[in-house]
N, C-alpha and C. Protein backbone atom coordinates (compact mmCIF):
# COMPACT_ATOMS: atom_id res chain seq x y z
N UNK A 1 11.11 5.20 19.45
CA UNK A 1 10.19 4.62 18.48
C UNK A 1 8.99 4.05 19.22
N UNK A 2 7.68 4.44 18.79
CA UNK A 2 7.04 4.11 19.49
C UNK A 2 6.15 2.41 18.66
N UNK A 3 5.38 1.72 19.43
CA UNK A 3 4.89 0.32 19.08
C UNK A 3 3.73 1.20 18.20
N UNK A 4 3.44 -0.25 16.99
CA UNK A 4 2.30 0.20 16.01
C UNK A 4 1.43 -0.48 16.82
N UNK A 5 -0.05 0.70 17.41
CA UNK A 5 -0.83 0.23 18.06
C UNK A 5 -1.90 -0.38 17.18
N UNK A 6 -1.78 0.19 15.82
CA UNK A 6 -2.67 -0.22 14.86
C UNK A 6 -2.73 -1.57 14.82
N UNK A 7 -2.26 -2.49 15.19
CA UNK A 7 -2.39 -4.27 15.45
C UNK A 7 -3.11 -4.59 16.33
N UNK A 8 -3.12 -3.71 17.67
CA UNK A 8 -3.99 -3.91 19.15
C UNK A 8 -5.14 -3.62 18.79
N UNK A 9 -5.83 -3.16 17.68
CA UNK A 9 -7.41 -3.36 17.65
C UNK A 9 -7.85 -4.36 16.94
N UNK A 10 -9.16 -4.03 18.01
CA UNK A 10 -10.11 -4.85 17.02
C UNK A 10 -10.58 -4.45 15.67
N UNK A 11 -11.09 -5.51 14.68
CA UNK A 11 -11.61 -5.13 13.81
C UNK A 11 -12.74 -4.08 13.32
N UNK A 12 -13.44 -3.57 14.16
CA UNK A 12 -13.98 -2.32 14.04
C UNK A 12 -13.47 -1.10 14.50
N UNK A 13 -12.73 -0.87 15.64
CA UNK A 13 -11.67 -0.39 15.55
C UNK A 13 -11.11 0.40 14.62
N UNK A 14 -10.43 -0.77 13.60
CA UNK A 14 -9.81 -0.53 12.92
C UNK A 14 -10.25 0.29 11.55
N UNK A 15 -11.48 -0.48 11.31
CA UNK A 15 -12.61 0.17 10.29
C UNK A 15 -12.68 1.99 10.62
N UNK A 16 -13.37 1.98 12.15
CA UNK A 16 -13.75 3.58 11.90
C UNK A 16 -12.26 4.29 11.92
N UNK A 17 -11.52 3.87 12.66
CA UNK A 17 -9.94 4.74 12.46
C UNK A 17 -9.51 5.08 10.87
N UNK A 18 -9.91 4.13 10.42
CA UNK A 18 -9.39 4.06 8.50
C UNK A 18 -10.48 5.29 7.84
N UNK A 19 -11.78 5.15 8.40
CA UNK A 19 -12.73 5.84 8.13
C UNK A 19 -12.60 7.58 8.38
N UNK A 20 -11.94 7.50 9.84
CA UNK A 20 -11.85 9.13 10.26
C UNK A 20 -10.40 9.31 9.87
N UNK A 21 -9.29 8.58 9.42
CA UNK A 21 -8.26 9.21 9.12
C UNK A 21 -8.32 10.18 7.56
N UNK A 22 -9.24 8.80 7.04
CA UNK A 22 -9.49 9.22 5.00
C UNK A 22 -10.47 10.42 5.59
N UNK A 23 -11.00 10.81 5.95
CA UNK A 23 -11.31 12.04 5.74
C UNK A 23 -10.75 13.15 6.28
N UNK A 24 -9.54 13.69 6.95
CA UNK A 24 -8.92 14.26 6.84
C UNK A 24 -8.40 14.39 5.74
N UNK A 25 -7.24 15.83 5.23
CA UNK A 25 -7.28 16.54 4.77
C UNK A 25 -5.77 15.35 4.13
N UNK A 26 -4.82 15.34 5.18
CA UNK A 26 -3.94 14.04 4.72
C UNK A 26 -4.01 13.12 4.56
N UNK A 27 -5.25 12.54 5.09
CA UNK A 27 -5.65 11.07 4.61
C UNK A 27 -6.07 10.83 3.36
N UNK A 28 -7.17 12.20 2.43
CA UNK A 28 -7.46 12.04 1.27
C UNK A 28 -6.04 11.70 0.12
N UNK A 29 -4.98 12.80 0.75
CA UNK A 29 -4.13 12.48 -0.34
C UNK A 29 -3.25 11.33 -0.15
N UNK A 30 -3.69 11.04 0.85
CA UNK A 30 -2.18 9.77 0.88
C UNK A 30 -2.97 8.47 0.44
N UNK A 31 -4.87 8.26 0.86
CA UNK A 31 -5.10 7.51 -0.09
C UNK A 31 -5.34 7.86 -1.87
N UNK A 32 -5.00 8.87 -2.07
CA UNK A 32 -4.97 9.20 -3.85
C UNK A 32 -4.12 8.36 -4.22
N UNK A 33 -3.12 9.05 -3.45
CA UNK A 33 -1.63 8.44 -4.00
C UNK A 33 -1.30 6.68 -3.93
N UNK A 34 -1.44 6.42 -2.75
CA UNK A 34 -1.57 4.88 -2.72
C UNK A 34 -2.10 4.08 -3.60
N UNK A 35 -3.64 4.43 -3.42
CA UNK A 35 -4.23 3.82 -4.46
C UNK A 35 -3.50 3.92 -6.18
N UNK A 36 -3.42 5.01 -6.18
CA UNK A 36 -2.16 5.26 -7.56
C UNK A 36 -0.94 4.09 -7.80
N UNK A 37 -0.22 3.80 -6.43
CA UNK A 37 0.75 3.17 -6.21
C UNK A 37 0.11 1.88 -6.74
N UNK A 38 -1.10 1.12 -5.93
CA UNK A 38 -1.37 -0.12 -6.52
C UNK A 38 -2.28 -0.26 -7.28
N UNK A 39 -2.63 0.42 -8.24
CA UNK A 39 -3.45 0.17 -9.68
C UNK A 39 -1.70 0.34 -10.67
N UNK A 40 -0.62 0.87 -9.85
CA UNK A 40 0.46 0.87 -11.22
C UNK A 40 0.80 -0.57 -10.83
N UNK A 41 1.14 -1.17 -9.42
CA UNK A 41 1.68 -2.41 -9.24
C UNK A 41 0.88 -3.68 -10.33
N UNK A 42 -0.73 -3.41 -10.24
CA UNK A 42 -1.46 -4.02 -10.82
C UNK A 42 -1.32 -4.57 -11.90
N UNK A 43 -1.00 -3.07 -13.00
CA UNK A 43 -1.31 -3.32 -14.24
C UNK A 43 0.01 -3.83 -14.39
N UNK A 44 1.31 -3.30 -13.74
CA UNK A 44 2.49 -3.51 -14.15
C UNK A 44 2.56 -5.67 -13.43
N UNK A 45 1.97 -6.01 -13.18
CA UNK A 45 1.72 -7.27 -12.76
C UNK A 45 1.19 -8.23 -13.84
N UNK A 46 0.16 -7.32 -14.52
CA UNK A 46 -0.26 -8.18 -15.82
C UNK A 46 0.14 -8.17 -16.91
N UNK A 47 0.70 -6.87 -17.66
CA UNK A 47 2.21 -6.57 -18.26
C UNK A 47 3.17 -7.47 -18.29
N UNK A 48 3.46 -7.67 -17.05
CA UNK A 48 4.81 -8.76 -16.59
C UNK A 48 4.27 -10.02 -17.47
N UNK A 49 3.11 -10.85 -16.79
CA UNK A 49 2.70 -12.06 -16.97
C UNK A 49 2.64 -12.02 -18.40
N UNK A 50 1.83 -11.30 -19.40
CA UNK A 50 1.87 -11.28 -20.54
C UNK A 50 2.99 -11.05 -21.35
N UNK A 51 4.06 -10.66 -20.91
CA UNK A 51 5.34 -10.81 -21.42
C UNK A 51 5.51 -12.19 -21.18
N UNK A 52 5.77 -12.74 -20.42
CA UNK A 52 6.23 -13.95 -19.88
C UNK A 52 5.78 -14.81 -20.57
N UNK A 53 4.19 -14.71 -21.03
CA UNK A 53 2.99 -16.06 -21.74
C UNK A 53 3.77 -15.59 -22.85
N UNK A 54 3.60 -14.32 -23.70
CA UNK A 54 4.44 -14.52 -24.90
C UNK A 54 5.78 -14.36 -25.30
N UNK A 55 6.14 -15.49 -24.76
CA UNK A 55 7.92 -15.26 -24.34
C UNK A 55 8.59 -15.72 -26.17
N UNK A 56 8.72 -14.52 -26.62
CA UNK A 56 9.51 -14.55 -27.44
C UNK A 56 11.13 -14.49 -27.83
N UNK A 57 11.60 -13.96 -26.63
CA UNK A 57 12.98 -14.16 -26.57
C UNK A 57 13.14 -14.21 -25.01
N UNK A 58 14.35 -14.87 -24.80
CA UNK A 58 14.50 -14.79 -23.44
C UNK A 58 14.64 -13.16 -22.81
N UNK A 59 15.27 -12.34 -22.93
CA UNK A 59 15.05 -10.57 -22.62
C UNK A 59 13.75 -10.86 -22.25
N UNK A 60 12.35 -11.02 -22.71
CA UNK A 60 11.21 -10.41 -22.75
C UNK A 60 10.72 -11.13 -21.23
N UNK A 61 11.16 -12.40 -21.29
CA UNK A 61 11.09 -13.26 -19.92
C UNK A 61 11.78 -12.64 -18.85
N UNK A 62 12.88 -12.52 -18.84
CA UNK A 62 13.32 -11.69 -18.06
C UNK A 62 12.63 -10.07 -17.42
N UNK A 63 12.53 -9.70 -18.91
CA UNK A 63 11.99 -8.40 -18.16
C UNK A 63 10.33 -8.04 -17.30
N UNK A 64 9.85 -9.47 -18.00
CA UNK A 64 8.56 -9.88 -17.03
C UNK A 64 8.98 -10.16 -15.60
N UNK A 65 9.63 -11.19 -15.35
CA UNK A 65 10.15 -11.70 -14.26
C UNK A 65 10.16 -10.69 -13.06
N UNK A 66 11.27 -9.36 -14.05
CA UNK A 66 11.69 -8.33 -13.14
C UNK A 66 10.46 -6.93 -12.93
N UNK A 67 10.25 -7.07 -13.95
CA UNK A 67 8.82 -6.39 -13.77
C UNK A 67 7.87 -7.01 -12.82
N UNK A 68 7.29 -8.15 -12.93
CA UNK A 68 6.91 -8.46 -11.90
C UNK A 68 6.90 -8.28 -10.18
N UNK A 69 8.24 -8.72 -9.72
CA UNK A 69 8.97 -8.61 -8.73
C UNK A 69 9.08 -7.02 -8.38
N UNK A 70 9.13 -6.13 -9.02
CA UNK A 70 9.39 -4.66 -8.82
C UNK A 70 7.73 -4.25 -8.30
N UNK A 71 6.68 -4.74 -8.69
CA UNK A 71 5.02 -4.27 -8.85
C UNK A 71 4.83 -5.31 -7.37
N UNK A 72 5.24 -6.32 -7.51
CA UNK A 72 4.83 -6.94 -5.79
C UNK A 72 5.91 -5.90 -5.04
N UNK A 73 6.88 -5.47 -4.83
CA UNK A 73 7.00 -4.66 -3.98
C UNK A 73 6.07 -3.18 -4.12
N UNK A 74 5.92 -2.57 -5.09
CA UNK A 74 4.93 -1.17 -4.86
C UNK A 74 3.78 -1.77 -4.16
N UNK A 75 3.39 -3.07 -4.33
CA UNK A 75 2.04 -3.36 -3.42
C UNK A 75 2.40 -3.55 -2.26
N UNK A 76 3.77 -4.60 -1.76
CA UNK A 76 3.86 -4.59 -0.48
C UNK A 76 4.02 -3.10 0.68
N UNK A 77 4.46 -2.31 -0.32
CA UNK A 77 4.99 -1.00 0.15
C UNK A 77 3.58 0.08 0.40
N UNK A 78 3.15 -0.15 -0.69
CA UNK A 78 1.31 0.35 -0.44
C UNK A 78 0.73 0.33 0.99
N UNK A 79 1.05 -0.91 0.82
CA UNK A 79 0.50 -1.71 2.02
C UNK A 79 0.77 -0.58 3.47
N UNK A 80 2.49 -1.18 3.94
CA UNK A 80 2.88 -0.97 4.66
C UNK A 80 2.99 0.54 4.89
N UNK A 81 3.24 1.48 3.76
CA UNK A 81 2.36 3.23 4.08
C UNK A 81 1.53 3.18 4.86
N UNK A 82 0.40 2.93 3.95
CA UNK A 82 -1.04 2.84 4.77
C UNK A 82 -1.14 2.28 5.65
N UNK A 83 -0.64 1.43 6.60
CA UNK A 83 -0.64 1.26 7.72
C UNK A 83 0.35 2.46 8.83
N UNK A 84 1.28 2.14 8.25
CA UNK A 84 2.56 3.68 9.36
C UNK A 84 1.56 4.99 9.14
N UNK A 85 0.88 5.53 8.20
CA UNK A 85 0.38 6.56 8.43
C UNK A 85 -0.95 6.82 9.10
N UNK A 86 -1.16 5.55 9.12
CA UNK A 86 -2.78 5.52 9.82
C UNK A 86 -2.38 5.42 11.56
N UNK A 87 -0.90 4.68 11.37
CA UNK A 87 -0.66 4.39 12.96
C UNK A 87 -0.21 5.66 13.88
N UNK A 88 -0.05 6.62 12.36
CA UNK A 88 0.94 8.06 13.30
C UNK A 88 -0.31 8.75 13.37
N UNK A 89 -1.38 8.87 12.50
CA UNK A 89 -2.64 9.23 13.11
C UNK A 89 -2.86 8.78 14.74
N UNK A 90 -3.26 7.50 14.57
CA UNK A 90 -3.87 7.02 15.69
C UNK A 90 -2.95 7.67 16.94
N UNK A 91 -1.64 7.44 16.86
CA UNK A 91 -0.61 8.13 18.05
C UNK A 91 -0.84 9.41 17.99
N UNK A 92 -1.03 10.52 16.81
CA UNK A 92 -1.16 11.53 17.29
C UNK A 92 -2.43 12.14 17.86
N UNK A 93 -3.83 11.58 17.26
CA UNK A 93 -4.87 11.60 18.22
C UNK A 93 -4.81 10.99 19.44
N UNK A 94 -3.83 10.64 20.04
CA UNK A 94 -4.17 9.81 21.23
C UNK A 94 -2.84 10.92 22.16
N UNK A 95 -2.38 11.18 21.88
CA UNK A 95 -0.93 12.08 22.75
C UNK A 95 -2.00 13.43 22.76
N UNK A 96 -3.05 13.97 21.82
CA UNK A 96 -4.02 14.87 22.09
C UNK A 96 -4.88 15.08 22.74
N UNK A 97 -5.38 13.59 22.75
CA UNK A 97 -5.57 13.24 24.08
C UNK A 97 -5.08 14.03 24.99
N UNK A 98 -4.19 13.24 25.62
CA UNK A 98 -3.96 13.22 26.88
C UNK A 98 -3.19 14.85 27.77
């Protein structure tokens, strides 16, 4: 297993790497999809809350609650994609390197 070097840069760095990965051919789709991932976490976030404000039976609270909790993980998970795939970029331009 190799270390995520994607932490060892600097902030510009990091910018043009994000920049030349999205335009590759896999970068377009994996940011489609992501982004997909957190506009559903989103809406499914405000869904939740608005169940919750109009808590008409306890079920409806609940299923906010859990709704909720399910949409912060698709975002945390968003997240953490887009970073592992940007980092297997960066490793595999760099082993091409060499």
């Amino acid at each position: 297993m190799y270390k995520l070097k994607y932490y060892s840069l600097n902030k510009e760095e990091k910018k043009n790497l994000k920049e030349e990965f999205y335009q590759t051919e896999l970068g377009q789709t994996i940011k489609f999809r992501l982004n997909r991932l957190f506009l559903t976490g989103i809406v499914g976030i405000i869904f939740g809350t608005i169940l919750i404000i109009l808590n008409k039976s306890i079920w409806e609270i609940t299923l906010g609650i859990t709704l909720i909790i399910i949409c912060i993980i698709f975002l945390i998970s968003s997240f953490t994609v887009r970073i592992n795939k940007i980092n297997d970029y960066l490793v595999k331009k760099q082993k091409k390197k060499k």
